[in-house]
N, C-alpha and C. Protein backbone atom coordinates (compact mmCIF):
# COMPACT_ATOMS: atom_id res chain seq x y z
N UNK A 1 0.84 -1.19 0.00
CA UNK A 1 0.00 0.00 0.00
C UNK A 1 0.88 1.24 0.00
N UNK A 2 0.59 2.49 -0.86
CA UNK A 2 1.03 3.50 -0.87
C UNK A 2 0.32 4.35 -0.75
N UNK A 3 0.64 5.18 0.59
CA UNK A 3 -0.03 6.04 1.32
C UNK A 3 -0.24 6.02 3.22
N UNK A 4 0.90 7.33 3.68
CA UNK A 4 0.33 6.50 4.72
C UNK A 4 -0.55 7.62 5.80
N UNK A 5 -0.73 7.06 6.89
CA UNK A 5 -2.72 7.75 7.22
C UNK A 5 -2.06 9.10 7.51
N UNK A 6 -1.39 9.51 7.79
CA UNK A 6 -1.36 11.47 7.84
C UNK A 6 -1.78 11.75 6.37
N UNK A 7 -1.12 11.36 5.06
CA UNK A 7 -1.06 11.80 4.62
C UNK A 7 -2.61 11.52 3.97
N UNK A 8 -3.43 10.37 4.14
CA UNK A 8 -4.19 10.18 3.61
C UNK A 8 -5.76 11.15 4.44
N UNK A 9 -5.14 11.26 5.74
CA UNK A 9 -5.58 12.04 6.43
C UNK A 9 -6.03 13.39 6.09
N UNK A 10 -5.02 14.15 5.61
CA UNK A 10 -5.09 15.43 4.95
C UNK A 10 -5.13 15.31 3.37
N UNK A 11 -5.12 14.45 2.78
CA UNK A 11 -6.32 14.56 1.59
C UNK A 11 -7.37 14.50 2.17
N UNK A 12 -8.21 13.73 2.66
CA UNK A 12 -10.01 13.74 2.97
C UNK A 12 -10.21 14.47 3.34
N UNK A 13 -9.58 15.24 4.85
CA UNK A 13 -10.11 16.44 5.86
C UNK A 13 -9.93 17.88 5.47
N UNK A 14 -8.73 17.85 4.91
CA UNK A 14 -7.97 19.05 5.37
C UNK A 14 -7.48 19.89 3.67
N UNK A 15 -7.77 19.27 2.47
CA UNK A 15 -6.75 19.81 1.30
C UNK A 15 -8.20 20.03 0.32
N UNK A 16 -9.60 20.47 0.78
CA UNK A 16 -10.77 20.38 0.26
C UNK A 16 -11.12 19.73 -0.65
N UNK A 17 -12.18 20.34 -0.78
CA UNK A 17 -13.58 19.28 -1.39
C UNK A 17 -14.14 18.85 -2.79
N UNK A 18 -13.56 19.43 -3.89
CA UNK A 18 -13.50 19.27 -4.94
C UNK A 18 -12.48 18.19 -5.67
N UNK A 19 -13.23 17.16 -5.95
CA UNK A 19 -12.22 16.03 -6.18
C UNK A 19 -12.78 15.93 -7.83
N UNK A 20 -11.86 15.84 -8.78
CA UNK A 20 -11.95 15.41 -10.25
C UNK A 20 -11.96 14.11 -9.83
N UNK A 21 -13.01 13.30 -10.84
CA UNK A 21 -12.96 11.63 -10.42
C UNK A 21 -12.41 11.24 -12.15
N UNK A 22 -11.67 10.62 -12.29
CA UNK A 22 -11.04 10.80 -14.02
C UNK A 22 -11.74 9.38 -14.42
N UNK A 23 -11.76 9.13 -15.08
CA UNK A 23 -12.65 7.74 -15.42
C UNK A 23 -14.27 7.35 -14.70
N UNK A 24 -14.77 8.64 -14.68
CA UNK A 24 -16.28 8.35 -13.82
C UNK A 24 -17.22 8.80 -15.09
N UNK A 25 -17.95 7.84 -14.93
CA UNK A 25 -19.23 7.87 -16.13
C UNK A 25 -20.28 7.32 -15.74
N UNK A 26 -21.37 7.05 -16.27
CA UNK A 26 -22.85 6.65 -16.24
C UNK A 26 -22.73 5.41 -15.96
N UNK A 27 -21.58 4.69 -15.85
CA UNK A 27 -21.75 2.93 -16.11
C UNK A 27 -21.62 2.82 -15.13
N UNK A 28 -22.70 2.09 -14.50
CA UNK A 28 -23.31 1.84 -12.82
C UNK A 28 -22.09 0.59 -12.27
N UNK A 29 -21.67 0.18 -13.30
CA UNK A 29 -21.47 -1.42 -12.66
C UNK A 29 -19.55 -1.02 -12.32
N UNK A 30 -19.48 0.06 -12.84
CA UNK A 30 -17.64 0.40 -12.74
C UNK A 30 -17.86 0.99 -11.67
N UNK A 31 -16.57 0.61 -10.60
CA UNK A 31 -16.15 1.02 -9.28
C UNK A 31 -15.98 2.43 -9.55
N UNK A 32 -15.44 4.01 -10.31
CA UNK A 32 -15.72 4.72 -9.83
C UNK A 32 -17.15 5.54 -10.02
N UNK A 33 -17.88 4.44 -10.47
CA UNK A 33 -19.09 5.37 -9.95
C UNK A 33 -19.86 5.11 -8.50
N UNK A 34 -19.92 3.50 -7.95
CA UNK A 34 -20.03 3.83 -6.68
C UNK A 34 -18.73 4.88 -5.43
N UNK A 35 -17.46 5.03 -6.40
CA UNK A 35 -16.82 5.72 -5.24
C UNK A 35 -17.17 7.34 -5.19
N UNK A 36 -17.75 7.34 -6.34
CA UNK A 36 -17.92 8.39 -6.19
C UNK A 36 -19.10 9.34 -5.86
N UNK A 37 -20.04 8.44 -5.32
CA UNK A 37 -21.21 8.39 -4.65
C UNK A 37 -20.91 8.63 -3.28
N UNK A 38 -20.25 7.76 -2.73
CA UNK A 38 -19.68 7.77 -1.28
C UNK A 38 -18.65 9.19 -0.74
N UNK A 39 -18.26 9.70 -2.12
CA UNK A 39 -17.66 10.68 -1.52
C UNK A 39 -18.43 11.93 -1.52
N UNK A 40 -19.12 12.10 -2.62
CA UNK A 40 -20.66 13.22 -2.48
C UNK A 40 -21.18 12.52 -0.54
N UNK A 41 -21.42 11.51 -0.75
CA UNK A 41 -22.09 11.10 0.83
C UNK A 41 -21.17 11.92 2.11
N UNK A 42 -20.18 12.40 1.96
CA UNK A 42 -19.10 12.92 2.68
C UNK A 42 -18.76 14.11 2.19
N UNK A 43 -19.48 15.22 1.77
CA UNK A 43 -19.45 16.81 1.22
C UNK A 43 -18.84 16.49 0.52
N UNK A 44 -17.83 15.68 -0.29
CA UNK A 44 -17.20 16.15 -1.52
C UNK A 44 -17.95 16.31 -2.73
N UNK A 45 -17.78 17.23 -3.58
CA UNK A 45 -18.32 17.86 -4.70
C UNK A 45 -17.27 17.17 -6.06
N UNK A 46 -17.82 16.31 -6.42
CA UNK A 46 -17.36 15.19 -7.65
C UNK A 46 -17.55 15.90 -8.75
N UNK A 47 -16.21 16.25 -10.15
CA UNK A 47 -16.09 16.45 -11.14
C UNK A 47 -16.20 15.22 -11.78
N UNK A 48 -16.65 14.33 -12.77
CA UNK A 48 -16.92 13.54 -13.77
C UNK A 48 -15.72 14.47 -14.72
N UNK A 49 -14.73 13.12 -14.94
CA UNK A 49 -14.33 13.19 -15.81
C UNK A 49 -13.78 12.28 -16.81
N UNK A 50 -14.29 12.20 -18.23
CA UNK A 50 -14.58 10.86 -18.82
C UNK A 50 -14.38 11.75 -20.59
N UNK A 51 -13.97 10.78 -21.59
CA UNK A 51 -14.46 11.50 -22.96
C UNK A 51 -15.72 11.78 -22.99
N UNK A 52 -16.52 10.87 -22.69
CA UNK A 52 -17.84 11.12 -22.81
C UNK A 52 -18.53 12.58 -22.40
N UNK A 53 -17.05 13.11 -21.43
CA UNK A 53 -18.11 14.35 -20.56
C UNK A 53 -19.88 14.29 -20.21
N UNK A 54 -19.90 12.99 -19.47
CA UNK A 54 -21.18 13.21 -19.23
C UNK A 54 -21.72 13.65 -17.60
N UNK A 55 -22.74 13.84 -17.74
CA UNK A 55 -23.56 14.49 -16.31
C UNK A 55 -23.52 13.04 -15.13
N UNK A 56 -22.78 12.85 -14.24
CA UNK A 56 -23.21 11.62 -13.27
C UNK A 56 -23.33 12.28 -11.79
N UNK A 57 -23.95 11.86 -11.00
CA UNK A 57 -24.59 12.17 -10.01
C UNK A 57 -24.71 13.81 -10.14
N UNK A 58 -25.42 14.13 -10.96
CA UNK A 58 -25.95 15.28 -10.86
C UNK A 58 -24.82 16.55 -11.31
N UNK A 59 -23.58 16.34 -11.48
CA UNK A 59 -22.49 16.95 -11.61
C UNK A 59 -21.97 16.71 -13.34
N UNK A 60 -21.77 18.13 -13.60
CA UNK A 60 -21.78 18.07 -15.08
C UNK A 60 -19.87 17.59 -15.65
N UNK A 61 -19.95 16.80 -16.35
CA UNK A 61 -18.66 16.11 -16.82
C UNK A 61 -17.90 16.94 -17.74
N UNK A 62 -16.76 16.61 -17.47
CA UNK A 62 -15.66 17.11 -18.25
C UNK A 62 -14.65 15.95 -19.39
N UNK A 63 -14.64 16.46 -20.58
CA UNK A 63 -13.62 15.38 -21.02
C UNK A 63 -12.29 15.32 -20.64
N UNK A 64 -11.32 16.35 -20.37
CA UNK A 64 -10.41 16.12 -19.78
C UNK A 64 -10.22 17.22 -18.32
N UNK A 65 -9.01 16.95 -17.61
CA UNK A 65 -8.85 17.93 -16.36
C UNK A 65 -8.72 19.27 -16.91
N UNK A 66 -7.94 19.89 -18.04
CA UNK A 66 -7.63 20.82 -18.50
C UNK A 66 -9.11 21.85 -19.27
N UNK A 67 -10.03 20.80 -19.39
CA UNK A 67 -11.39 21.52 -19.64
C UNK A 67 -12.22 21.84 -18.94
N UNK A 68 -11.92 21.44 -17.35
CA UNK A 68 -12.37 21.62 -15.99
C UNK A 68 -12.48 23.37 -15.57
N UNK A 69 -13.08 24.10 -15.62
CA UNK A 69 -13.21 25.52 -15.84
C UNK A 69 -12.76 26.49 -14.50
N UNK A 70 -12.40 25.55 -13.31
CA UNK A 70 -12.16 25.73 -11.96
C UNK A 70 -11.53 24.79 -11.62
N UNK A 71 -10.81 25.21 -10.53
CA UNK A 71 -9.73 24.89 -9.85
C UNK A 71 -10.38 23.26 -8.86
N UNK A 72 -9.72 22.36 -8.92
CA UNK A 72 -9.79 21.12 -8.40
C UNK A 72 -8.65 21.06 -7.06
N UNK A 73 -8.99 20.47 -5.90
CA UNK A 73 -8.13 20.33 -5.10
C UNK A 73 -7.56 18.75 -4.94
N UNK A 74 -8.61 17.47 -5.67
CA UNK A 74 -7.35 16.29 -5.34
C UNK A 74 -8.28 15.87 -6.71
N UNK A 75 -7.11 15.17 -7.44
CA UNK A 75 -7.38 13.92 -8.76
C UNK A 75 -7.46 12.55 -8.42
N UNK A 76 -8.38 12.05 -8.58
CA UNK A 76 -8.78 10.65 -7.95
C UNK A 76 -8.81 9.78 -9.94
N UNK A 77 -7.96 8.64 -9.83
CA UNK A 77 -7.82 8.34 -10.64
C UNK A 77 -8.14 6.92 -11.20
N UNK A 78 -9.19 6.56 -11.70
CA UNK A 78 -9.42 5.65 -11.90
C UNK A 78 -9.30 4.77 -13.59
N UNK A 79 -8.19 4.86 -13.71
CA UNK A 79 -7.27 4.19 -15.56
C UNK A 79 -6.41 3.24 -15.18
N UNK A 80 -6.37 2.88 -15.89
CA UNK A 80 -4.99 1.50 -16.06
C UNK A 80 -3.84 2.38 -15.58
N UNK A 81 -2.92 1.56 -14.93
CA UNK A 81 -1.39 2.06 -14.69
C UNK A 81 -0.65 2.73 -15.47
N UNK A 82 -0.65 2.22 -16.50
CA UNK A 82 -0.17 2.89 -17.89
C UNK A 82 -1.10 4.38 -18.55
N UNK A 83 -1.95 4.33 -17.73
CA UNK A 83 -2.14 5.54 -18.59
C UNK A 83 -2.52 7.19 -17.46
N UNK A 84 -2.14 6.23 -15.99
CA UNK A 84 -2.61 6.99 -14.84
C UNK A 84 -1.05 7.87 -14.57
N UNK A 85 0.31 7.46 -15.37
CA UNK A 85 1.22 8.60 -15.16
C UNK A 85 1.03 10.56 -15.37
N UNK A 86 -0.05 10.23 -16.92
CA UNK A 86 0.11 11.03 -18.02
C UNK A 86 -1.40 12.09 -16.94
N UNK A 87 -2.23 11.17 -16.54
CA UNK A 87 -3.36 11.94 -15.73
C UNK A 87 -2.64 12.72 -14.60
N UNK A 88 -1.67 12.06 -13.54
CA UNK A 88 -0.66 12.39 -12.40
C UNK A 88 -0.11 14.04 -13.07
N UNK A 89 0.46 13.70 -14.17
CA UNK A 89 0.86 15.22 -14.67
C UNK A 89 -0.10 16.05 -15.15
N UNK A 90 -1.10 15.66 -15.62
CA UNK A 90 -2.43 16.73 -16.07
C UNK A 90 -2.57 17.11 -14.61
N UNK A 91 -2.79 16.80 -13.87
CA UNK A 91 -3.14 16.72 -12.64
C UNK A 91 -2.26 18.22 -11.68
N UNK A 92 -1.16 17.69 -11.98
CA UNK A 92 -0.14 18.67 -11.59
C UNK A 92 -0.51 20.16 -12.52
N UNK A 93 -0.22 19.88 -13.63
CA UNK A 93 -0.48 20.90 -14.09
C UNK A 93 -1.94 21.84 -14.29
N UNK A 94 -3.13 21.32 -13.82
CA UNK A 94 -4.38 21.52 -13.63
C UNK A 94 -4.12 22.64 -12.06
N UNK A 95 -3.17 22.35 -11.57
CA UNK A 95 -3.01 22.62 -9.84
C UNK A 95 -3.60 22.03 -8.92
N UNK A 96 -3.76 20.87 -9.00
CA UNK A 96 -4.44 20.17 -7.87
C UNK A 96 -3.37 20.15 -6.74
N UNK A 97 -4.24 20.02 -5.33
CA UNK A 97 -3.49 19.54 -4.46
C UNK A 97 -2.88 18.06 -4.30
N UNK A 98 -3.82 17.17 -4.57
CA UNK A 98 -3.28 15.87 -4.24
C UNK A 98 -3.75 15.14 -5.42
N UNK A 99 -3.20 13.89 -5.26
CA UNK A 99 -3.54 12.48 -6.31
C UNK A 99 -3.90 11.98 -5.78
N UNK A 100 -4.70 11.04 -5.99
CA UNK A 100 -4.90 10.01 -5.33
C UNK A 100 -5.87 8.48 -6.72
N UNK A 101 -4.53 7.78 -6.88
CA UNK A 101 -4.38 6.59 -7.69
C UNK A 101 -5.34 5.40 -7.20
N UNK A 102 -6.81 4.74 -7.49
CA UNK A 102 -7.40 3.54 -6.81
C UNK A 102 -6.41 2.66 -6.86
N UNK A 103 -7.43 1.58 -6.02
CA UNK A 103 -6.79 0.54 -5.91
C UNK A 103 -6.70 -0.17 -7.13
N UNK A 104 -5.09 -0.82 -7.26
CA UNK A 104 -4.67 -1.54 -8.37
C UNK A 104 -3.93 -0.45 -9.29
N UNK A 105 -3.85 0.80 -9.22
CA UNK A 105 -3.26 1.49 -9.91
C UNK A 105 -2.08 1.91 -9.27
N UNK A 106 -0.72 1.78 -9.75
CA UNK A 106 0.36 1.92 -9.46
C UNK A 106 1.19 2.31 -10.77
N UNK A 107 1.83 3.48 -9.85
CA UNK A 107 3.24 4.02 -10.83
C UNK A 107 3.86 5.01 -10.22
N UNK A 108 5.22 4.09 -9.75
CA UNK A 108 5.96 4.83 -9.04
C UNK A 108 6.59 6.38 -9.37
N UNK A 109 6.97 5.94 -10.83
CA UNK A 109 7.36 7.33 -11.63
C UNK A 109 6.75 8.72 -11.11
N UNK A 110 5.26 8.13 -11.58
CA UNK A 110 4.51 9.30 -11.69
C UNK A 110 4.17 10.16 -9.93
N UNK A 111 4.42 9.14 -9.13
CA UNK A 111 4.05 9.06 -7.70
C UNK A 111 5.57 10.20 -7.38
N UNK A 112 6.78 10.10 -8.05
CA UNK A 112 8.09 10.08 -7.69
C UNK A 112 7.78 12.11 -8.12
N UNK A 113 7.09 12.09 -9.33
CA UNK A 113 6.92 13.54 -10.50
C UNK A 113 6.35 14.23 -9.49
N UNK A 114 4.86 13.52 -9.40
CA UNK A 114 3.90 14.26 -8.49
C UNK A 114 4.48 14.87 -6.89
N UNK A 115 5.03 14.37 -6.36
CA UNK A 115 5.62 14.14 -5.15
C UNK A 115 7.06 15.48 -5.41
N UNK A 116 7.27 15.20 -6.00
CA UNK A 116 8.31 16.76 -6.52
C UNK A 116 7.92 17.99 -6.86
N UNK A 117 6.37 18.08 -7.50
CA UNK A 117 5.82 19.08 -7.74
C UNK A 117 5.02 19.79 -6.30
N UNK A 118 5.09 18.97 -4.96
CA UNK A 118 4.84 19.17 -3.93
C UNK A 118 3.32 19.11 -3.91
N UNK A 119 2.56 18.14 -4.40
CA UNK A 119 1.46 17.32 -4.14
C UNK A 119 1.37 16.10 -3.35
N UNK A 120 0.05 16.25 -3.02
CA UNK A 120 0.29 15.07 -1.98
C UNK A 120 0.09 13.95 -2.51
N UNK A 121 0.34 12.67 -2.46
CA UNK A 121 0.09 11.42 -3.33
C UNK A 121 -0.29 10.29 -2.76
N UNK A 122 -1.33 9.36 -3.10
CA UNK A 122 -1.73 8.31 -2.65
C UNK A 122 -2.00 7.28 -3.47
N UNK A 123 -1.30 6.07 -3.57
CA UNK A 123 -1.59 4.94 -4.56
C UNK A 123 -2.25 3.86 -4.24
N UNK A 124 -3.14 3.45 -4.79
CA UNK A 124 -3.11 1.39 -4.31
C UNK A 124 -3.81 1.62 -2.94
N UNK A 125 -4.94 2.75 -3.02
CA UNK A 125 -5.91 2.74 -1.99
C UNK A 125 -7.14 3.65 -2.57
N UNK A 126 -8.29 3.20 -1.79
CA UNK A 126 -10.12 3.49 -2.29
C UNK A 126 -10.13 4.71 -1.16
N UNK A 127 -10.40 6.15 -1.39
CA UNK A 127 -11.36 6.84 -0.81
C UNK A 127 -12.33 6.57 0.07
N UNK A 128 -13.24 5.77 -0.42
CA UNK A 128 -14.45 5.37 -0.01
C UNK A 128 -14.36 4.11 0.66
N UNK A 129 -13.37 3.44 0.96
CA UNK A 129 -12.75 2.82 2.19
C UNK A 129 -12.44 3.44 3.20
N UNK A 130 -11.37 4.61 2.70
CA UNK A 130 -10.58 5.55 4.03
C UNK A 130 -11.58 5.71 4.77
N UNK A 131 -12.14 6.96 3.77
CA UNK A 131 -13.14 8.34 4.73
C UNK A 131 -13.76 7.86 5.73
N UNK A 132 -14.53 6.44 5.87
CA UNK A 132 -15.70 6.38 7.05
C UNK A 132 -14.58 6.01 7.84
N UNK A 133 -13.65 6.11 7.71
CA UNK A 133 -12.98 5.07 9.02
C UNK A 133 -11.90 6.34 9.55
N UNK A 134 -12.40 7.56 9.40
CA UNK A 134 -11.77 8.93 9.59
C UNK A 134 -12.84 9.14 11.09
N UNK A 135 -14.03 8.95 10.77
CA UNK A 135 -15.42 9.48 11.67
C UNK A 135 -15.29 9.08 12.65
């Protein structure tokens, strides 16, 4: 596991509430759309962001971070490993505060980039695991 609880700490509590969810769309049966239910359940205010740019839980979608019209405070990333480096740097360069990579997504590189640009970073862990176990 990469991430450890301070730091995962101050993503949920403390680095606000606007989380880009990158791979969140209408498709009920993919994990980030229940995570990203659970984190609306916990004040966070969920960006959808998908090609599709579509509307999910009520929140209007973006196709990429860079078309996001306001400022995001953590990137929650839900892509293959291989393609979650290239989001890590949109990410950075969007100005987010933190990353945060689901589970099964790993890349040290990008963890190594992000982490230099003085973001906070979390890999190879669910949100919507942490948070209730913050309360």
């Amino acid at each position: 596991m990469y991430g450890d609880e301070a730091t995962i700490r101050r993503i949920l509590t403390e680095l606000g509430d606007t989380w880009a969810v990158v791979g969140l769309s209408t498709n009920r049966s993919r994990a980030a759309y229940g995570v990203a239910q659970v984190l609306q359940r916990y004040g966070k205010r969920i960006v959808p962001v998908h090609p599709k740019a579509e509307t999910v839980h009520g929140e209007q979608g973006y196709a990429t971070l860079a078309d996001i019209p306001f400022d995001v405070d953590v990137v929650d990333v839900f892509v293959h490993s291989e393609l979650a480096g290239a989001v890590a740097d949109e990410a950075v360069a969007k100005g987010a505060r933190a990353v945060w990579f689901q589970l099964g997504v790993v890349d040290e590189a990008a963890r190594a980039r992000t982490r230099e640009a003085g973001l906070e970073m979390v890999m190879d862990r669910c949100p919507a695991i942490e948070i209730p176990l913050l309360r």
